[in-house]
N, C-alpha and C. Protein backbone atom coordinates (compact mmCIF):
# COMPACT_ATOMS: atom_id res chain seq x y z
N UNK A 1 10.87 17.04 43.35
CA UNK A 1 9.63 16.72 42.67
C UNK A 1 9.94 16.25 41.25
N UNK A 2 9.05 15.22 41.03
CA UNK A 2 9.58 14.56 39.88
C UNK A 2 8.29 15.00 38.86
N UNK A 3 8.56 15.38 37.51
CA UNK A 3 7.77 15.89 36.69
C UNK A 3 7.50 14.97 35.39
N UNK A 4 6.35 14.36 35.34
CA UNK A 4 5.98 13.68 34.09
C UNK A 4 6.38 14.40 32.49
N UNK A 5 6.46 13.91 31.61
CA UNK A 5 6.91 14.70 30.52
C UNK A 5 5.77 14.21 30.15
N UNK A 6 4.91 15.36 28.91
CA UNK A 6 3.60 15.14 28.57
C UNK A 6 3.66 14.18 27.42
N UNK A 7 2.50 13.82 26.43
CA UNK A 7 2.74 12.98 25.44
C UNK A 7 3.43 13.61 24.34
N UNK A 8 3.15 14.87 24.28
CA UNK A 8 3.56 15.40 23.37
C UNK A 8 5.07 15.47 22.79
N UNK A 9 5.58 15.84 24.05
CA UNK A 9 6.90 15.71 24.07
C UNK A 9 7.95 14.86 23.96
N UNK A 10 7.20 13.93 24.78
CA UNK A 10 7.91 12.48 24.65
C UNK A 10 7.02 11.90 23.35
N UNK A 11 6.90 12.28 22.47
CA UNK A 11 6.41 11.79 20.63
C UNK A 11 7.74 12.74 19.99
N UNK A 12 8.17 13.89 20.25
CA UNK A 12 8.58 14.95 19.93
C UNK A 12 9.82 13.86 19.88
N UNK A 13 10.58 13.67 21.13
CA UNK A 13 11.83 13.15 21.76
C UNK A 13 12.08 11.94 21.26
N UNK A 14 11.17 10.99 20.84
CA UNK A 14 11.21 9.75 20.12
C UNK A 14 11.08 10.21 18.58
N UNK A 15 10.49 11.29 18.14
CA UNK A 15 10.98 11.28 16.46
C UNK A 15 12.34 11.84 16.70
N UNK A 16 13.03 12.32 16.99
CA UNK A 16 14.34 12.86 16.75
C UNK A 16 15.30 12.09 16.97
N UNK A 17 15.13 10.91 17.51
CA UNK A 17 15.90 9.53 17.67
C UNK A 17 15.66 8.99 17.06
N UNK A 18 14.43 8.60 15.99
CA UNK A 18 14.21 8.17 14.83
C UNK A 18 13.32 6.86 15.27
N UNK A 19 13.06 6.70 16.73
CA UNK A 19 11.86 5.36 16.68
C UNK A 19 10.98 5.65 17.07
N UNK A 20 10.52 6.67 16.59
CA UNK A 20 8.65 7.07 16.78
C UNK A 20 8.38 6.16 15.69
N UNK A 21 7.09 5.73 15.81
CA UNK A 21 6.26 5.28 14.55
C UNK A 21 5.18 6.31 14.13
N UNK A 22 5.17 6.24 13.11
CA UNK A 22 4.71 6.95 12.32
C UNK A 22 3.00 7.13 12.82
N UNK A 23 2.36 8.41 13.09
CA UNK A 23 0.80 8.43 13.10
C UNK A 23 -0.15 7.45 12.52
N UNK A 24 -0.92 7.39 12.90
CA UNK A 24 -2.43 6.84 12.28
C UNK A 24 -3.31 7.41 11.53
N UNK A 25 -3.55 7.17 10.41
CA UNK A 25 -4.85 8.35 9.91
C UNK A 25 -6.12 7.46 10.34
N UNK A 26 -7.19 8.15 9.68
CA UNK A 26 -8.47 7.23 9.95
C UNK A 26 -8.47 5.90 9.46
N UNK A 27 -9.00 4.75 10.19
CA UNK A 27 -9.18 3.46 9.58
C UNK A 27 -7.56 2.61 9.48
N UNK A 28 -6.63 3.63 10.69
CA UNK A 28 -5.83 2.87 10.51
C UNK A 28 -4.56 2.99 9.39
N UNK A 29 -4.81 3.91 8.76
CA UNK A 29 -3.81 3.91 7.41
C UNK A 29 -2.55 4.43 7.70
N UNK A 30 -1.31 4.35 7.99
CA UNK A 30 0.00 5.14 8.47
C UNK A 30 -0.32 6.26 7.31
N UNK A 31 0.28 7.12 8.40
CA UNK A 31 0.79 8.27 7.19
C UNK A 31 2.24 8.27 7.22
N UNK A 32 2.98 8.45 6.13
CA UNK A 32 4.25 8.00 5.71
C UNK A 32 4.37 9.31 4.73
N UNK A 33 5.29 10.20 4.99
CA UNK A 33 5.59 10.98 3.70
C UNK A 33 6.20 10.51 2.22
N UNK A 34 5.21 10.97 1.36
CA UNK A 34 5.79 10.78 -0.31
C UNK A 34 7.14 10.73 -0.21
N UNK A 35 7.62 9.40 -1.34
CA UNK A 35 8.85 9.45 -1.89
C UNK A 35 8.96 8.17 -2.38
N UNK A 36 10.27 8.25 -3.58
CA UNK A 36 9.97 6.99 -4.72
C UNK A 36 11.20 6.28 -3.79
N UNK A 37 10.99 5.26 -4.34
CA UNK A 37 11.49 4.23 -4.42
C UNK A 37 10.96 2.69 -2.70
N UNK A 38 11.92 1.81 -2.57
CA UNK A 38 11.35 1.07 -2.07
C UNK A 38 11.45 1.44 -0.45
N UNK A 39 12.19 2.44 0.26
CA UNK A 39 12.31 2.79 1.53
C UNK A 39 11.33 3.28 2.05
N UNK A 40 10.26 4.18 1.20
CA UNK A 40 9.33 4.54 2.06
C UNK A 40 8.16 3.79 2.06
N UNK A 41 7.97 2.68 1.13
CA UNK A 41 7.00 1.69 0.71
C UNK A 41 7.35 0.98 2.10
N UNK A 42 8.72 0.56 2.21
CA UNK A 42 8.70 -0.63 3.60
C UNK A 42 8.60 0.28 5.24
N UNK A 43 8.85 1.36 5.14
CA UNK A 43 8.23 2.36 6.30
C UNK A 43 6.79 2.33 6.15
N UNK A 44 5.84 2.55 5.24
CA UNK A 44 4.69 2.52 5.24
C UNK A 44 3.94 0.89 5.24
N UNK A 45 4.97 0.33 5.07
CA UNK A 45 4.42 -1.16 5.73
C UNK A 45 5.14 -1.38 6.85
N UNK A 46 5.86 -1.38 7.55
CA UNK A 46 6.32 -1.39 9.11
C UNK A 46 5.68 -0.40 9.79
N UNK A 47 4.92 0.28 9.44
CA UNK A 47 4.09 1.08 10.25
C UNK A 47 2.44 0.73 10.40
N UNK A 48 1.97 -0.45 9.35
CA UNK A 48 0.40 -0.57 8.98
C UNK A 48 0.36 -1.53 10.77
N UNK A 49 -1.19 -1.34 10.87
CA UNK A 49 -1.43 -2.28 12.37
C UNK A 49 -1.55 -3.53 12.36
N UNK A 50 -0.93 -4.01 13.06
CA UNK A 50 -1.42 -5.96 13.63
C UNK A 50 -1.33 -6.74 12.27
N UNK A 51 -2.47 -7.23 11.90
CA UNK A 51 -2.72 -8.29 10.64
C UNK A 51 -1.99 -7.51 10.02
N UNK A 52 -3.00 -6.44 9.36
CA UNK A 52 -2.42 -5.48 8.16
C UNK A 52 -1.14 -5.62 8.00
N UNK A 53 -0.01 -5.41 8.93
CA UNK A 53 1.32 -5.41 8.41
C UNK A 53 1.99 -6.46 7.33
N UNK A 54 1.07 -7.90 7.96
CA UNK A 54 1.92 -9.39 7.33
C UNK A 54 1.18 -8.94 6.02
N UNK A 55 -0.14 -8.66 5.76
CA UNK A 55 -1.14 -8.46 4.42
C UNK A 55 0.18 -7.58 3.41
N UNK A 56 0.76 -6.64 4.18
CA UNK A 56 1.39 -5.48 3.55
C UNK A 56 2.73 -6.17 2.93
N UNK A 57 3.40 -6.71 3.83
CA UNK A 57 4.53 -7.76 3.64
C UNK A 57 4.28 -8.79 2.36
N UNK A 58 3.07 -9.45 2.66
CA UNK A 58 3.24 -10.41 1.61
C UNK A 58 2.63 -10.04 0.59
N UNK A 59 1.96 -9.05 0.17
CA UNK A 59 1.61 -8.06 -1.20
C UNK A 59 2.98 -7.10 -1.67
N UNK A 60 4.03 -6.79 -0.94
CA UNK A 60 4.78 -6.74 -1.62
C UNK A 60 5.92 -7.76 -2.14
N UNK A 61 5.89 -8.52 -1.23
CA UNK A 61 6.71 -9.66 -1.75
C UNK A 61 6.40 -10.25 -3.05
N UNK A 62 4.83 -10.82 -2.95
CA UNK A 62 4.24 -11.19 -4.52
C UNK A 62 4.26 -10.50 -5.48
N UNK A 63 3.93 -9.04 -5.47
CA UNK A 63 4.37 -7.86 -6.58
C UNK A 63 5.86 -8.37 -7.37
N UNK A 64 6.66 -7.93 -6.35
CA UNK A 64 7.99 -8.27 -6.24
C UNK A 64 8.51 -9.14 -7.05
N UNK A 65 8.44 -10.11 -6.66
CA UNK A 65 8.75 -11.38 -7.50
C UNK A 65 7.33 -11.60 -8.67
N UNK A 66 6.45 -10.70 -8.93
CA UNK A 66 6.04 -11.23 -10.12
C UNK A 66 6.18 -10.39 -11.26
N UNK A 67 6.81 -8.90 -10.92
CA UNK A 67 7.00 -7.95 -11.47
C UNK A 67 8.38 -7.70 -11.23
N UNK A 68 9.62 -8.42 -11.64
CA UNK A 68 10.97 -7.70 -11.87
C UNK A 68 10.81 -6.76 -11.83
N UNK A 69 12.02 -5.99 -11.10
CA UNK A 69 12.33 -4.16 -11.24
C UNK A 69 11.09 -3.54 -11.10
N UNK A 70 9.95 -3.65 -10.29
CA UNK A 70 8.75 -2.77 -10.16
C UNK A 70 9.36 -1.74 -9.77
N UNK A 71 8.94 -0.66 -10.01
CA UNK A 71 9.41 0.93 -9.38
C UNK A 71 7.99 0.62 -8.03
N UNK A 72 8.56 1.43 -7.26
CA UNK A 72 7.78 1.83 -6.05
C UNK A 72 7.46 2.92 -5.36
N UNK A 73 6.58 3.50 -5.09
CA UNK A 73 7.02 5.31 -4.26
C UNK A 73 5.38 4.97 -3.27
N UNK A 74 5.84 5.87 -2.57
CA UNK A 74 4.39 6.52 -1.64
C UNK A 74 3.80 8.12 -2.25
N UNK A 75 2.30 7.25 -2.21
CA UNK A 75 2.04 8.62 -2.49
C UNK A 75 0.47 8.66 -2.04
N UNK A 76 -0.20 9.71 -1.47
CA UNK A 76 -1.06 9.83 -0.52
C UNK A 76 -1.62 9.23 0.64
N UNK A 77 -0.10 8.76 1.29
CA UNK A 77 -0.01 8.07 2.21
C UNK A 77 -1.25 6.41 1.74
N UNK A 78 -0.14 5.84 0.55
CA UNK A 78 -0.10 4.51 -0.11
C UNK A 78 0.97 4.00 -0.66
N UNK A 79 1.16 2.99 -0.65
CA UNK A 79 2.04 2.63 -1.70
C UNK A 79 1.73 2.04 -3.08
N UNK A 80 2.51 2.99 -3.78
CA UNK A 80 2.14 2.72 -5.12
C UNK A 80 3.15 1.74 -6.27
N UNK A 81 2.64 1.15 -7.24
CA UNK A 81 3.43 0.06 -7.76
C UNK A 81 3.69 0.24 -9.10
N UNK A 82 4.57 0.15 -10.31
CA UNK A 82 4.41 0.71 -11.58
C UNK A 82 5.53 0.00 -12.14
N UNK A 83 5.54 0.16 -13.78
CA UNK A 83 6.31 -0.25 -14.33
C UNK A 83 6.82 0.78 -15.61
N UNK A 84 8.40 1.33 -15.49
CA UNK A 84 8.92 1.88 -15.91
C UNK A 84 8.58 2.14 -17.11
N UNK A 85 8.62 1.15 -18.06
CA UNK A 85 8.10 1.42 -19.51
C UNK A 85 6.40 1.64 -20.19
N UNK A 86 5.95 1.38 -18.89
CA UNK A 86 4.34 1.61 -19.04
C UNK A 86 4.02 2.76 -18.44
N UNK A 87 4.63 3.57 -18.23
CA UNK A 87 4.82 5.07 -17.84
C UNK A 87 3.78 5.39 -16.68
N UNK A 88 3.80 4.61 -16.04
CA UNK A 88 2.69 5.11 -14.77
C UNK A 88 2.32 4.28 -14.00
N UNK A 89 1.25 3.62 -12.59
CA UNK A 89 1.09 2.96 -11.72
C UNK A 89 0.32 2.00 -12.26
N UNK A 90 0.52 0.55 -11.51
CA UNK A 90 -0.65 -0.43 -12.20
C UNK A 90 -1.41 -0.43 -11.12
N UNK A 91 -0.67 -0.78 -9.56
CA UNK A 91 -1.39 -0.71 -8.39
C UNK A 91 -1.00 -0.21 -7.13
N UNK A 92 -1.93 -0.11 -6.47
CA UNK A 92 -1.81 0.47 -4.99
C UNK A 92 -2.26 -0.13 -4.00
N UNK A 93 -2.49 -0.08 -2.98
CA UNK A 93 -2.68 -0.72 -1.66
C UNK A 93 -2.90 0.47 -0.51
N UNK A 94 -4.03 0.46 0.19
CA UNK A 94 -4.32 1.22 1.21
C UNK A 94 -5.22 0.73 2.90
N UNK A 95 -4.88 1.06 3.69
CA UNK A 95 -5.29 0.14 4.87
C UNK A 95 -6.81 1.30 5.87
N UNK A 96 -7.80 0.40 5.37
CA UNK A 96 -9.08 0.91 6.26
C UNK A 96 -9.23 0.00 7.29
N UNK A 97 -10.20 0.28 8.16
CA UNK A 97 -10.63 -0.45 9.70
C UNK A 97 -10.80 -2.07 9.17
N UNK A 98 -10.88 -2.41 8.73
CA UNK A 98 -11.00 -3.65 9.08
C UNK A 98 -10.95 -4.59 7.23
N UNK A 99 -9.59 -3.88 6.59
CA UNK A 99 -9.41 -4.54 5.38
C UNK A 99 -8.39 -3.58 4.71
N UNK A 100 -7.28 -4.22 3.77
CA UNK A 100 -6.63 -3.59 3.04
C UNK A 100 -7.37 -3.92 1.38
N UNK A 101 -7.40 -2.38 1.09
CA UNK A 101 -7.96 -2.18 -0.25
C UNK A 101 -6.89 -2.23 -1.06
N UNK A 102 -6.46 -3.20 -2.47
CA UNK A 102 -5.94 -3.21 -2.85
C UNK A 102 -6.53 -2.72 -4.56
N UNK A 103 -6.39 -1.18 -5.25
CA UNK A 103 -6.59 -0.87 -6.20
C UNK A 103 -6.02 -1.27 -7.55
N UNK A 104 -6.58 -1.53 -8.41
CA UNK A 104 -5.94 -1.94 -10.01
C UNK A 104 -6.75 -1.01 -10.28
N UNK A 105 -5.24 0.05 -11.14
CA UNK A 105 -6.07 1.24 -12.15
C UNK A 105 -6.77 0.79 -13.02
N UNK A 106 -6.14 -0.22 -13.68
CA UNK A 106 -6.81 -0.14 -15.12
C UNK A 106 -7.45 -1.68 -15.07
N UNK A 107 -8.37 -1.84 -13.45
CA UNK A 107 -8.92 -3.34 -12.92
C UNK A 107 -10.00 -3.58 -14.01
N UNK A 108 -10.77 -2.97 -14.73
CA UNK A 108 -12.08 -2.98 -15.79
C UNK A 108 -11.25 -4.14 -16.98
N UNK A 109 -9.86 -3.98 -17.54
CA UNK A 109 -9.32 -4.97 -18.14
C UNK A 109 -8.43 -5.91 -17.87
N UNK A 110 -9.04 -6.21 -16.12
CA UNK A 110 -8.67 -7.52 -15.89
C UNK A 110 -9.52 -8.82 -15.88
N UNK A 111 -9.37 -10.29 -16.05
CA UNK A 111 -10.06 -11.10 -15.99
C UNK A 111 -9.62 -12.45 -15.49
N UNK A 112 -10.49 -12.77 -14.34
CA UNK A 112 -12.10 -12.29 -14.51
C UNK A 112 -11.52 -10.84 -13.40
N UNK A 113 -12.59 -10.10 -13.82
CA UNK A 113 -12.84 -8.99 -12.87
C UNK A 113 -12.57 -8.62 -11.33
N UNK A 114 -12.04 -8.02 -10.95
CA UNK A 114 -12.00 -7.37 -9.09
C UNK A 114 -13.31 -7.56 -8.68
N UNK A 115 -13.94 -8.03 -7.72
CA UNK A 115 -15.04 -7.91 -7.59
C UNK A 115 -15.65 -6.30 -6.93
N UNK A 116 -14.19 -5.50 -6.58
CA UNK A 116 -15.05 -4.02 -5.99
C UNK A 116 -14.93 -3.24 -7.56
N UNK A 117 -16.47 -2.80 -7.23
CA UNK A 117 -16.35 -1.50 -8.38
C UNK A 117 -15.76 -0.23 -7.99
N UNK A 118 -15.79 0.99 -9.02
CA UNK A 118 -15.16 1.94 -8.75
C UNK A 118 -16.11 3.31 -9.15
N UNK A 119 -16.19 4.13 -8.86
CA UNK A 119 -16.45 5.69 -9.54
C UNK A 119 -16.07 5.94 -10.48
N UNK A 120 -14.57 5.52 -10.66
CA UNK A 120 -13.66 5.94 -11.85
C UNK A 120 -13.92 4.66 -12.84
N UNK A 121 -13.87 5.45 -13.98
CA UNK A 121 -14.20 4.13 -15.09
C UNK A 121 -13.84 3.26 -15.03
N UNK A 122 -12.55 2.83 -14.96
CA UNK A 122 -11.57 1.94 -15.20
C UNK A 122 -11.38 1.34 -14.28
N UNK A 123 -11.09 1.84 -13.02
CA UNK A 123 -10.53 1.78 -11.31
C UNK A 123 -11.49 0.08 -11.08
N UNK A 124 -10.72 -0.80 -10.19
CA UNK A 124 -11.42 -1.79 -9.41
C UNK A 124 -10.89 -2.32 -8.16
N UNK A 125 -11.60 -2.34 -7.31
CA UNK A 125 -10.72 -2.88 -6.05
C UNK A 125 -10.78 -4.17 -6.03
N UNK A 126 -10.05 -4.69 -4.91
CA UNK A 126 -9.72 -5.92 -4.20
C UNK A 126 -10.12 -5.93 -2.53
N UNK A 127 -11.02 -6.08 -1.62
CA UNK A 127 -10.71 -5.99 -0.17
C UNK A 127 -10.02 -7.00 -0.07
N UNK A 128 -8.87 -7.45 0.99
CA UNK A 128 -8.40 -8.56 1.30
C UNK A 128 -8.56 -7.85 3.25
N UNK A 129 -9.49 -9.00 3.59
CA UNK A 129 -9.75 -8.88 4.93
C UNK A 129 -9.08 -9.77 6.01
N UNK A 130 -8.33 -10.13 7.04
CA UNK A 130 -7.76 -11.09 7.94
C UNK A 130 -7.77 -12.46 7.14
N UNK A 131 -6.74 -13.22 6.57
CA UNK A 131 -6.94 -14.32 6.32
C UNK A 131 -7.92 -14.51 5.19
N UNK A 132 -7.64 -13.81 4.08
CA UNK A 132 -8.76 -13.73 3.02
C UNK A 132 -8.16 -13.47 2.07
N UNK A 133 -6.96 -14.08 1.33
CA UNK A 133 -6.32 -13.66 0.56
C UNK A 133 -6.28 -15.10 -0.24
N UNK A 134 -6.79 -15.03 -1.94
CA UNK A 134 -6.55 -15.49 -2.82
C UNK A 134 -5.63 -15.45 -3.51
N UNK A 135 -4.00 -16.07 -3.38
CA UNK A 135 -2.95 -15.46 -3.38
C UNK A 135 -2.95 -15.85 -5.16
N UNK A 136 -3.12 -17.18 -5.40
CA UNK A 136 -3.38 -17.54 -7.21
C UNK A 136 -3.97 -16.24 -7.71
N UNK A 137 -4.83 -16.14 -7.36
CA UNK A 137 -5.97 -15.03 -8.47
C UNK A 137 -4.94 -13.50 -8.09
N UNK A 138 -4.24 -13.30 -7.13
CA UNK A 138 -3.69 -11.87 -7.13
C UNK A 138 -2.47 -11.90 -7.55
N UNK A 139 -1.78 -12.84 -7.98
CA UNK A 139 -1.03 -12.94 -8.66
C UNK A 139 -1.22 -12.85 -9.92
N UNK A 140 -2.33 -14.10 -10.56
CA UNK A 140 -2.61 -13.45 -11.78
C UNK A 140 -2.86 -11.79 -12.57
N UNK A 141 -3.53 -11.31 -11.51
CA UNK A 141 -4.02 -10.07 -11.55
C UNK A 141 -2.94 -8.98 -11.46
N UNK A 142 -1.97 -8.69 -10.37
CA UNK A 142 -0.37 -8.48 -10.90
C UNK A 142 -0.01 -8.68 -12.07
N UNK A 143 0.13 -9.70 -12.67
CA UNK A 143 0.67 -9.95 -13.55
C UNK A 143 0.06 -9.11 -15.00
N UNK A 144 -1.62 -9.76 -14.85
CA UNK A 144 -2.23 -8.86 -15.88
C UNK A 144 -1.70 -7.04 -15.92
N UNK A 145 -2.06 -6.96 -14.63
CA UNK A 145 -2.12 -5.33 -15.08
C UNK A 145 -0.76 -4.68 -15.20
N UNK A 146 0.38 -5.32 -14.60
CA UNK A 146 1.75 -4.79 -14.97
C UNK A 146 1.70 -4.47 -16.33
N UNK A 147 1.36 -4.87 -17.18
CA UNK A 147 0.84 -5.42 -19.10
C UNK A 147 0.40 -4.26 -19.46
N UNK A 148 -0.28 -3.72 -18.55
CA UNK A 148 -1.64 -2.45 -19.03
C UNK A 148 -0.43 -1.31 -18.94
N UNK A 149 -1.00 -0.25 -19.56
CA UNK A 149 -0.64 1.35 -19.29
C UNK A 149 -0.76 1.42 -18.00
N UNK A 150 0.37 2.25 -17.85
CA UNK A 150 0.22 2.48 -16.18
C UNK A 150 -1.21 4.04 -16.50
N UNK A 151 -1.26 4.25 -15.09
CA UNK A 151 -2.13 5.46 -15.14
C UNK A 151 -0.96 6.51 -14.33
N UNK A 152 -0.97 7.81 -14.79
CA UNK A 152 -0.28 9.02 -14.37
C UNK A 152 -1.16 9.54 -13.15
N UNK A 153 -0.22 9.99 -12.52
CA UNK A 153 -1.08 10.42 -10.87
C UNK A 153 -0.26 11.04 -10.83
């Protein structure tokens, strides 16, 4: 008699070989455990779904090259973006059902403006939805806020 192995197990048996992919939270967001630098940033983008992944790919690439030496880490299952001498994060990126939210801490002194508002004073988003990416204007906007104080988290 031949015995199915349940899901559980066979998830169990594939992380210990190291090619499980990583869970789903709600809306899609990998969960990726905290840690600095750029390894767990590209695990938490080889893990985002379908579109989202290339969105994830080519937001860090543009960071990248518009921000020399960006520091990078994950942190609440995001990736976060910063610049060493500005002592803290400029931006982040997070993946809901049907759009990656891309946060600027200190988006209130960018211009022209994010069009998402925030709760937090300062805070402004970006949605970039399938094929909806203003790559000029998010570059600029990179660029601006690398400039700014980072914010401490």
């Amino acid at each position: 008699m031949v015995r199915k192995k349940s899901a559980k197990v066979a998830k169990k048996a594939a992380a210990k070989r190291g090619d499980a992919k990583p869970p789903l939270l709600s809306g899609g967001n990998p969960q990726i455990a905290k840690g600095d630098g750029d390894a767990p940033v590209q695990a938490y983008i080889a893990a985002m779904p379908g579109w989202k992944r290339d969105v994830g790919r080519h937001l860090d690439t543009l960071i990248v090259r518009t921000v020399p030496g960006v520091r990078k880490a994950v942190k609440w299952n995001s990736p976060f973006y910063g610049v060493e001498d500005q002592g803290g994060w400029f931006l982040a990126f997070h993946c809901f059902t049907k759009y990656v939210k891309v946060t600027f801490f200190r988006g209130t002194s960018l211009r022209p403006l994010p069009s998402g508002e925030s709760k937090h004073k300062e805070v402004r988003y970006l949605d970039i939805h399938e094929d909806d990416l203003d790559e000029t204007q998010l570059v600029d906007w990179v660029k601006q806020a690398s400039q700014l104080p980072g914010e401490r988290l």
